[in-house]
Structures are given as structure tokens and as C-alpha cells.
C-alpha atoms as a PDB file:
ATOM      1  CA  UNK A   1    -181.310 -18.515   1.191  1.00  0.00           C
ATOM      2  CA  UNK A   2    -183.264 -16.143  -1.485  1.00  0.00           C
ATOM      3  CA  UNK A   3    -186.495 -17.023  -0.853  1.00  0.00           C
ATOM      4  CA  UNK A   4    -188.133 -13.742  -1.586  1.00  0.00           C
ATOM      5  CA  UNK A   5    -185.163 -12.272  -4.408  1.00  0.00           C
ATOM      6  CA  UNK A   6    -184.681  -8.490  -4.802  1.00  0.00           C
ATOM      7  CA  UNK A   7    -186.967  -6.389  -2.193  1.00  0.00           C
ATOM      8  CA  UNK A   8    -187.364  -3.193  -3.270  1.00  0.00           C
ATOM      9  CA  UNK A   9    -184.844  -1.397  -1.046  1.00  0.00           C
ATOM     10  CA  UNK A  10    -182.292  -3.515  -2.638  1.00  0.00           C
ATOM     11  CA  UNK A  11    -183.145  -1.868  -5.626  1.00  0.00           C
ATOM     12  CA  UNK A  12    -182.808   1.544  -3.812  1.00  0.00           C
ATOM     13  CA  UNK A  13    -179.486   0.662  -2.452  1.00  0.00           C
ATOM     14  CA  UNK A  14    -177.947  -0.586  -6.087  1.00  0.00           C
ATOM     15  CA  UNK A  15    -179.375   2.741  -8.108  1.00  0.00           C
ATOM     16  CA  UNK A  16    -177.955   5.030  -5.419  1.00  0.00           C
ATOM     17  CA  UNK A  17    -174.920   3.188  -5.147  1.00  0.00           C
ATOM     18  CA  UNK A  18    -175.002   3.785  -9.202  1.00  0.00           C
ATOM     19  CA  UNK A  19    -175.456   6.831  -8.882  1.00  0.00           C
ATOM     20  CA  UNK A  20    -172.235   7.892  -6.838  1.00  0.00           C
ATOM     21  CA  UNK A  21    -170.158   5.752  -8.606  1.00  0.00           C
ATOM     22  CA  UNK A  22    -170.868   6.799 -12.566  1.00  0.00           C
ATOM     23  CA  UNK A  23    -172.918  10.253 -11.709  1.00  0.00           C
ATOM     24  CA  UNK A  24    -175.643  11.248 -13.342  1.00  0.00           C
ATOM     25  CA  UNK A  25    -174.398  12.467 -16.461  1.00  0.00           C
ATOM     26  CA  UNK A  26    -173.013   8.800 -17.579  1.00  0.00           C
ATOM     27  CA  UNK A  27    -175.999   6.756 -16.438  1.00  0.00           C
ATOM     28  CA  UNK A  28    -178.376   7.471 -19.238  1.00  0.00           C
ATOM     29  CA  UNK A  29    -175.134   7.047 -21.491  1.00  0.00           C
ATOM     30  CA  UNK A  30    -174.761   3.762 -20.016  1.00  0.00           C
ATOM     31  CA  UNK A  31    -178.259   2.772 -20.354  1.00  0.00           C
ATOM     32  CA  UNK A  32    -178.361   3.693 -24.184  1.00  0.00           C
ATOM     33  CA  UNK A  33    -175.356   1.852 -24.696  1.00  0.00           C
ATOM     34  CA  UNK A  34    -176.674  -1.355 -22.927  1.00  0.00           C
ATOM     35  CA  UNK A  35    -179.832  -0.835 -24.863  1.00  0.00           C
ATOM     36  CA  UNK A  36    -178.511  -0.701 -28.372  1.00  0.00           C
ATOM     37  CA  UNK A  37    -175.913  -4.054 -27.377  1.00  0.00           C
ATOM     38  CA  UNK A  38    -179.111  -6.038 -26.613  1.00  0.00           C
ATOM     39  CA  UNK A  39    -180.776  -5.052 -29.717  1.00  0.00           C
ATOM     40  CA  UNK A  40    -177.801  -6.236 -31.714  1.00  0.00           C
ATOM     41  CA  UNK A  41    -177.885  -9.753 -29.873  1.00  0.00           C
ATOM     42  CA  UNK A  42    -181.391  -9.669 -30.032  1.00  0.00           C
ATOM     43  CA  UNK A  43    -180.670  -9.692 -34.098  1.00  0.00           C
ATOM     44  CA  UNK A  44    -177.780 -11.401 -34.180  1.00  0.00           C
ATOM     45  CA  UNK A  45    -179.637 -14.648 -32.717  1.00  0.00           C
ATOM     46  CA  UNK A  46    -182.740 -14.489 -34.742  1.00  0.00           C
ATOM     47  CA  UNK A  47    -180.451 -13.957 -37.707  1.00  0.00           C
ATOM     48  CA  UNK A  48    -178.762 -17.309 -36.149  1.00  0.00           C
ATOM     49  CA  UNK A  49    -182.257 -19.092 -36.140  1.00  0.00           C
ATOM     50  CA  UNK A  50    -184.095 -18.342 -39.222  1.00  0.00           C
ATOM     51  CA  UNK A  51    -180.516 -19.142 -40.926  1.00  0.00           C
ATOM     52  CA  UNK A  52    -180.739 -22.808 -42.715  1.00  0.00           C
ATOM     53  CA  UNK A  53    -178.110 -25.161 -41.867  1.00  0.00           C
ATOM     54  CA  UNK A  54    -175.040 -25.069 -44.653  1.00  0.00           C
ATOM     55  CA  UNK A  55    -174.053 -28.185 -45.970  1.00  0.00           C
ATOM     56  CA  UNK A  56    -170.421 -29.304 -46.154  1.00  0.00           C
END
């Protein structure tokens, strides 16, 4: 059913369709906020890895 995934007019169609729905002005306020949430996870589970294992 996907053989070949995301074409690039797919692509197209989901930025313009971005585009009208949040306008301009919010995308790159969007795309700051998304960045800065996967930097915190990105922390959060190496913080979770390099964590030893408590004893109870």
C-alpha cells in the first residue's frame, strides 16, 4: 500500500496546507517550539541512561 512513502508533492501539499491553516507568522514559532521540546527529550533520556540504577 506505501510502497514508495512520501513523494515529494506530498510534501508540497502538507506545507501549503500548513501554511493556510497557521499563516506564516506562527510557523517559524511553531518550529522553534518543536525544536526546543525535542532538545529537552533529547536530554531528558540521556539523563535517563547514563543514570545508575537506585537500589531499594
Amino acid at each position: 500500500m506505501l510502497r514508495n512513502g512520501l513523494e515529494p508533492w506530498h510534501v508540497a501539499i502538507v506545507a501549503l496546507v500548513c501554511l493556510m491553516l497557521f499563516g506564516s507568522k506562527k510557523l517559524p514559532e511553531m518550529a522553534r517550539g518543536l525544536g526546543r521540546s525535542a532538545r529537552i527529550l533529547k536530554a531528558e533520556a540521556r539523563a535517563l541512561r547514563e543514570e545508575p540504577p537506585t537500589e531499594r
